[in-house]
Each structure stands twice: as structure tokens, then as C-alpha cells.
Protein backbone atom coordinates (compact mmCIF):
# COMPACT_ATOMS: atom_id res chain seq x y z
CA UNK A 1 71.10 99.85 100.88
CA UNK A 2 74.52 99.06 101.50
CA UNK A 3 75.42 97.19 98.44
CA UNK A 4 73.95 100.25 96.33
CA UNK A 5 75.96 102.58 97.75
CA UNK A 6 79.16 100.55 97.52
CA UNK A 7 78.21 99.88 93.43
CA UNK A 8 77.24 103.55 93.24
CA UNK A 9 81.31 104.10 94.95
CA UNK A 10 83.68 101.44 93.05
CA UNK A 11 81.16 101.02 89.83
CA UNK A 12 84.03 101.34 86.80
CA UNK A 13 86.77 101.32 89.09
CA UNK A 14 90.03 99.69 86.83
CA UNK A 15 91.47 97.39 87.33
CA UNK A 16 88.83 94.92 88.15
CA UNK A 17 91.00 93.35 91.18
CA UNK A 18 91.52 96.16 92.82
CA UNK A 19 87.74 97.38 92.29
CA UNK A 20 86.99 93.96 93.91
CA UNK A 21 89.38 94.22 97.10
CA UNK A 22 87.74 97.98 97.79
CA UNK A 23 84.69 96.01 97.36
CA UNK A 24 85.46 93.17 100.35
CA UNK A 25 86.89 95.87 102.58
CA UNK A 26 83.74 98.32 102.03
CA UNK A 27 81.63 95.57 102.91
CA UNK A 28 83.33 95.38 105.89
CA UNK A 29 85.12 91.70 105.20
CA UNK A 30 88.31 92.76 105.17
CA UNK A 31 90.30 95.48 107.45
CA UNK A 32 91.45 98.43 105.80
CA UNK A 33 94.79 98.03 106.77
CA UNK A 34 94.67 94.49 104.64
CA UNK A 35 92.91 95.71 101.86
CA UNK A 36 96.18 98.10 101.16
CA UNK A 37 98.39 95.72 102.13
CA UNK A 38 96.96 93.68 99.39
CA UNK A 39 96.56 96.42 96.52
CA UNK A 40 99.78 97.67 97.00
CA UNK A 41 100.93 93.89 96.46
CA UNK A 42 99.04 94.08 93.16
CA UNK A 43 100.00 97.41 92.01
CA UNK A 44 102.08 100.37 92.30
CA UNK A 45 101.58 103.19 95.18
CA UNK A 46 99.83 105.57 92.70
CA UNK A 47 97.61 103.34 91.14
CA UNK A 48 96.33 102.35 94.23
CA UNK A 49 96.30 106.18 95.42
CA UNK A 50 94.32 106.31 92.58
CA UNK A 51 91.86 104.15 93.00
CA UNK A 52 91.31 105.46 96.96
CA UNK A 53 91.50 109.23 95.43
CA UNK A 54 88.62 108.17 93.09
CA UNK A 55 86.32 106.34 95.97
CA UNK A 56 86.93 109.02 98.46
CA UNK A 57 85.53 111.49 96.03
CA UNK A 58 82.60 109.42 95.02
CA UNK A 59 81.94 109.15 98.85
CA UNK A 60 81.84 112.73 98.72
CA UNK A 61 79.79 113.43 96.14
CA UNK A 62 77.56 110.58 95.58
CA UNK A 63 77.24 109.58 98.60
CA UNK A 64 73.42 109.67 100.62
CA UNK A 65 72.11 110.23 104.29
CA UNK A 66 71.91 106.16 104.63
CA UNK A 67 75.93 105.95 103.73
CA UNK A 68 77.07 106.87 106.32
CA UNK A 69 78.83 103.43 107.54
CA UNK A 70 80.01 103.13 104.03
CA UNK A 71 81.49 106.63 104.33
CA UNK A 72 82.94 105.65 107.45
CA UNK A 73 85.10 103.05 105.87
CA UNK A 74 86.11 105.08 102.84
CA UNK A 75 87.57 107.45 105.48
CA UNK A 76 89.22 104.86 107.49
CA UNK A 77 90.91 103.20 104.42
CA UNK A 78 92.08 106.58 103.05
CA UNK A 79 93.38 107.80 106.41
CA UNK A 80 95.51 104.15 106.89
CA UNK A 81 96.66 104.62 103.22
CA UNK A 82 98.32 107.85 103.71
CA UNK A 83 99.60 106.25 106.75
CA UNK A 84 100.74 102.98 105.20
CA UNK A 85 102.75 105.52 102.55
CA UNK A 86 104.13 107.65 104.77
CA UNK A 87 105.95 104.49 106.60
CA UNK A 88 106.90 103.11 103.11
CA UNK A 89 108.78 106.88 102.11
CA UNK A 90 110.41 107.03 105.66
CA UNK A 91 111.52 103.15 104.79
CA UNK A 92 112.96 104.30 101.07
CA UNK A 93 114.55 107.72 102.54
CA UNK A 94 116.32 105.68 105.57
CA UNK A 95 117.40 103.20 103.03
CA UNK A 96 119.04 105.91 100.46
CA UNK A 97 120.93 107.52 103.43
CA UNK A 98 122.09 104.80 104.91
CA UNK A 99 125.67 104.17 105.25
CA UNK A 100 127.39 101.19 106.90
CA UNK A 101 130.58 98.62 105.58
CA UNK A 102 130.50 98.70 102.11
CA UNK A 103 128.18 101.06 101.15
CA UNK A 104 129.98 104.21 101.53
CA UNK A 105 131.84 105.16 98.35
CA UNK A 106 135.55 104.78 98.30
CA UNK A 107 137.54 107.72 96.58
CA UNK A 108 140.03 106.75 93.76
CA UNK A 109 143.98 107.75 94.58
């Protein structure tokens, strides 16, 4: 029952390598929290938003009364994803505004 609901969830999902990570971690072989690591190693931060948008509304809308651990881990990976991003934009914004020895601009005479 499992397996069908986690075909019915990533069935079409592109790129094939990151269909087959959602797969591992939906089966429950691989955290969440590794499974993101790994796509966003593969890919961008919106393709992989993509692909979690997309499974998250499958789960929603395709999903049965039996699902329900399945569900449980679609939830789980999409809460650590917006989690994982929201780290990764406080880490490009403290970046940008940083100042320190050479990095502030010198004015010309």
C-alpha cells in the first residue's frame, strides 16, 4: 500500500534524480533533512521547491485514508525545506551586508 501511494505522489516527477531521492526519503530510507540537503546539491532552490510544491499537493489531493504515514513525511520534508531556505536567505542577506577590511567601498578624492 505504501509503494502505491508513493508512485501515485512522485509518478512524472522531472528530473528523474530528484523524483528518485523523494522516492528514498518517502520510503522512509533517508531523513528529510538529507534528502534536501541532497536535491539542493543537484539543483537550484526552486526546482527543488518545485518538486516538494508538486508532492505536497499530490499528498493533498490524491492522497487515501491508508496514506497517512506517507502524508506524514511529505509534511515533514516540506516543513524542513522551508526551514532549510529560510537559513540559506538569512546566510545570503548576512553575507550582502556584511562589512569588514576590505570590503567596504573606498570613495575616490
Amino acid at each position: 500500500m505504501e509503494a502505491e501511494a508513493i508512485t501515485r505522489l512522485t509518478e512524472g516527477l522531472q528530473p528523474p534524480a530528484i523524483r528518485a531521492i523523494l522516492v528514498q526519503c518517502l520510503t522512509g530510507e533517508v531523513a528529510p533533512s538529507v534528502t534536501i540537503s541532497r536535491l539542493l546539491a543537484m539543483e537550484g532552490a526552486s526546482t527543488v521547491r518545485a518538486a516538494i510544491d508538486d508532492v505536497t499537493h499530490r499528498a493533498a489531493t490524491l492522497s487515501r485514508a491508508s496514506d497517512t504515514m506517507v502524508r506524514d513525511r511529505v509534511d515533514e520534508l516540506t516543513q524542513i525545506f522551508i526551514e532549510k531556505v529560510s537559513e540559506l536567505a538569512d546566510v545570503g542577506d548576512e553575507t550582502k551586508n556584511r562589512t569588514g577590511p576590505g570590503l567596504e567601498r573606498k570613495s575616490r578624492p
